[in-house]
C-alpha atoms as a PDB file:
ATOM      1  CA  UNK A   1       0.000   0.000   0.000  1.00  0.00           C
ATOM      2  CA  UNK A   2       1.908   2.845  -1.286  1.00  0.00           C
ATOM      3  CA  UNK A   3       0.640   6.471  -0.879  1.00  0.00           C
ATOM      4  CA  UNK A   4      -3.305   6.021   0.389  1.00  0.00           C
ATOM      5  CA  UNK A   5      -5.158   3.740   1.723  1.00  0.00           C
ATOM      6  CA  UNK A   6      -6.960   1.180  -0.602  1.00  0.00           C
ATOM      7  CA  UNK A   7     -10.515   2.718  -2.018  1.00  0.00           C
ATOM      8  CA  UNK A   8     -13.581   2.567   0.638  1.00  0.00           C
ATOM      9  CA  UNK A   9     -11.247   1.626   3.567  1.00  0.00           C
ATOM     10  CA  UNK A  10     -12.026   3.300   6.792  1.00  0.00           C
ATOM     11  CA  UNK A  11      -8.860   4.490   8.796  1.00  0.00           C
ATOM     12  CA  UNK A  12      -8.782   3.446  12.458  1.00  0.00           C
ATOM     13  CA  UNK A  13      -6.421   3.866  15.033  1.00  0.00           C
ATOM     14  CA  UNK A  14      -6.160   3.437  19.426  1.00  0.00           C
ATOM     15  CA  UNK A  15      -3.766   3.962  22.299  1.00  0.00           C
ATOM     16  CA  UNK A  16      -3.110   7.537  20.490  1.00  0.00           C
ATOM     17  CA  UNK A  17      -2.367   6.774  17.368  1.00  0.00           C
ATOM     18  CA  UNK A  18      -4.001   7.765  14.265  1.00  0.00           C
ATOM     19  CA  UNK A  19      -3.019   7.734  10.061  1.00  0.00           C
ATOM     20  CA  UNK A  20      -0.253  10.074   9.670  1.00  0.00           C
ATOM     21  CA  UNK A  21       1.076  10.225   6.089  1.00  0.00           C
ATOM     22  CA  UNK A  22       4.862  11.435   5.554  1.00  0.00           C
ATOM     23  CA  UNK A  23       6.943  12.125   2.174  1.00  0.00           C
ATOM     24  CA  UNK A  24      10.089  12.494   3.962  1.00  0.00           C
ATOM     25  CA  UNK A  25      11.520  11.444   7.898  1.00  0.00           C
ATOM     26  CA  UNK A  26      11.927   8.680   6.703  1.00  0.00           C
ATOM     27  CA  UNK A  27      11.442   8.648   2.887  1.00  0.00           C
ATOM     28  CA  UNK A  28       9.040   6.303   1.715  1.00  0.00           C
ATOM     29  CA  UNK A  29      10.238   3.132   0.140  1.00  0.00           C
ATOM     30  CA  UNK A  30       7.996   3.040  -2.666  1.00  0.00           C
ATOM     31  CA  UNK A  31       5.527   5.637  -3.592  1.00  0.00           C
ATOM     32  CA  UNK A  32       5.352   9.168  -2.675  1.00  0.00           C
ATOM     33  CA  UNK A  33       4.170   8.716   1.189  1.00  0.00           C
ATOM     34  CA  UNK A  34       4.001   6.608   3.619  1.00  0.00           C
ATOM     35  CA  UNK A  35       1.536   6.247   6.688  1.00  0.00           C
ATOM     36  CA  UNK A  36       4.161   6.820   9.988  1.00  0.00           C
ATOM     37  CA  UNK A  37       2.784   5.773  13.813  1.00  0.00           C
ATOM     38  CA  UNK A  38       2.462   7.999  17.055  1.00  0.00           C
ATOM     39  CA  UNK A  39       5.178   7.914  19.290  1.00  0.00           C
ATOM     40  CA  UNK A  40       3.530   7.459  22.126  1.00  0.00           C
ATOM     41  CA  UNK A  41       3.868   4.920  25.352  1.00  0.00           C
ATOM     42  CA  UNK A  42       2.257   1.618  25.735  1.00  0.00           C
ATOM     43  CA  UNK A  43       0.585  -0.597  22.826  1.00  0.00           C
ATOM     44  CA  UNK A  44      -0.659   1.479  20.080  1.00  0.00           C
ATOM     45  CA  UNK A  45      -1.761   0.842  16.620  1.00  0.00           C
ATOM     46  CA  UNK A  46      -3.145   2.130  13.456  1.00  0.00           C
ATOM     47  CA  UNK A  47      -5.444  -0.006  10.946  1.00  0.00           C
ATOM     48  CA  UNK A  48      -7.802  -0.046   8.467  1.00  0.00           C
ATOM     49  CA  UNK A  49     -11.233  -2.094   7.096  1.00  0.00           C
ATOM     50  CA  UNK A  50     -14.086  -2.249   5.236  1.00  0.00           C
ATOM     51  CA  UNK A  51     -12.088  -1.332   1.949  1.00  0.00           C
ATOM     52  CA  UNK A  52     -13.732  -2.528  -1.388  1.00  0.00           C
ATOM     53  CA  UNK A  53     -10.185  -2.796  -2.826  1.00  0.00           C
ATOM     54  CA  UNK A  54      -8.938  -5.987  -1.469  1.00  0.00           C
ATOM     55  CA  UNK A  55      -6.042  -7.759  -2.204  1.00  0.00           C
ATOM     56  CA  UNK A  56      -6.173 -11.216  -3.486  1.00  0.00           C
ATOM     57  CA  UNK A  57      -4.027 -13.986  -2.481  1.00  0.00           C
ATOM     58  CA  UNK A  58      -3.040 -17.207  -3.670  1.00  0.00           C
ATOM     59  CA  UNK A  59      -1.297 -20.366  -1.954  1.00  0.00           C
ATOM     60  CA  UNK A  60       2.203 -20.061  -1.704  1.00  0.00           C
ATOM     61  CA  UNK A  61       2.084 -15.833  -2.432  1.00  0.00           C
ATOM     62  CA  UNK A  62       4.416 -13.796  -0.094  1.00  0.00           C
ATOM     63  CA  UNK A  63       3.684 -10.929   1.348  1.00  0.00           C
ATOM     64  CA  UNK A  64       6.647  -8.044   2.310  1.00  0.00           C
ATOM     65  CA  UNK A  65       5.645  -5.583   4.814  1.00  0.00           C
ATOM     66  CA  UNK A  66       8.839  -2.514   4.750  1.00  0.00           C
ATOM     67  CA  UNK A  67       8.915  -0.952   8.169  1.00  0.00           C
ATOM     68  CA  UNK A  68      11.296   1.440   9.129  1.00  0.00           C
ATOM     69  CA  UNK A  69      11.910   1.774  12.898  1.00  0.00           C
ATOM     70  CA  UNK A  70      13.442   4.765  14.805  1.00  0.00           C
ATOM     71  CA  UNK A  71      16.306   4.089  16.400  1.00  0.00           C
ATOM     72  CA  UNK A  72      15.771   7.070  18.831  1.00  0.00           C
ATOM     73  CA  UNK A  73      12.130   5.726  19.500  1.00  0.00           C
ATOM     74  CA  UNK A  74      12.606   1.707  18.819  1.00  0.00           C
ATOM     75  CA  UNK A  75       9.091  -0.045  19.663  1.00  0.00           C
ATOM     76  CA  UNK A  76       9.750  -3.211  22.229  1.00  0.00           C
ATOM     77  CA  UNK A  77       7.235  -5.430  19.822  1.00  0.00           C
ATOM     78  CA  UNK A  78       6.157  -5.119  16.070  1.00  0.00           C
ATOM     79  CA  UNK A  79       3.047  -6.822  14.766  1.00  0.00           C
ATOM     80  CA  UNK A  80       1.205  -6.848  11.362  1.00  0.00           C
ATOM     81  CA  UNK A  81      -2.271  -8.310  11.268  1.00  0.00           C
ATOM     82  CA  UNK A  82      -4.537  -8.715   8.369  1.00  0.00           C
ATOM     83  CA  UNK A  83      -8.015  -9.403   8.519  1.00  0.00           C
ATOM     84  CA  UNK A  84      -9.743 -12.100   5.585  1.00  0.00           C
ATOM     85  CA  UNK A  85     -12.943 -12.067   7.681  1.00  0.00           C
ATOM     86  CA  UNK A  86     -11.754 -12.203  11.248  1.00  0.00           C
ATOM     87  CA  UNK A  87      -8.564 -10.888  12.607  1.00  0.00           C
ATOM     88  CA  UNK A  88      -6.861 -13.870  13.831  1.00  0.00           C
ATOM     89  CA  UNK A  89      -3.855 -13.182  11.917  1.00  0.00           C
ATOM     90  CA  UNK A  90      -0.645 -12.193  13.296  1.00  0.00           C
ATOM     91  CA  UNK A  91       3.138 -12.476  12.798  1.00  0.00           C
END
């Protein structure tokens, strides 16, 4: 997901964090922006649903997820989850 989020998807976000979009600090790795988290304390997270542009996915496809982490403001966890009807799915 390079530079918005995927048509009819409704941004969410908890813990104080929200959809910030930046072109620069860090520069994106593909596209023009990239969405950038809070810093704030404690678990936080950003996410999306209910888009009508969905991504389809075949067995054996990979998925890459490029996250850049601040070294002044490193997170103690990372965690991506995607949602193909319920949300039970985490690395």
């Amino acid at each position: 997901m390079d530079d918005s989020l995927p048509a009819g998807a409704q941004p969410g976000g908890d813990g104080g964090d929200s959809w910030t979009w930046t072109g620069s600090a860090p520069t994106p790795f593909a596209g023009t922006l990239a969405h950038q988290t809070a810093v704030a304390a404690g678990e936080h997270q950003h996410f999306f649903d209910n888009a009508t542009a969905t991504l389809s996915l075949d067995t054996g496809d990979v998925l890459y997820a490029y996250v850049f982490m601040d070294p002044m403001n490193p997170p103690s966890e990372l965690m991506l989850q995607w949602n193909d009807g319920t949300w039970d799915h985490r690395a």
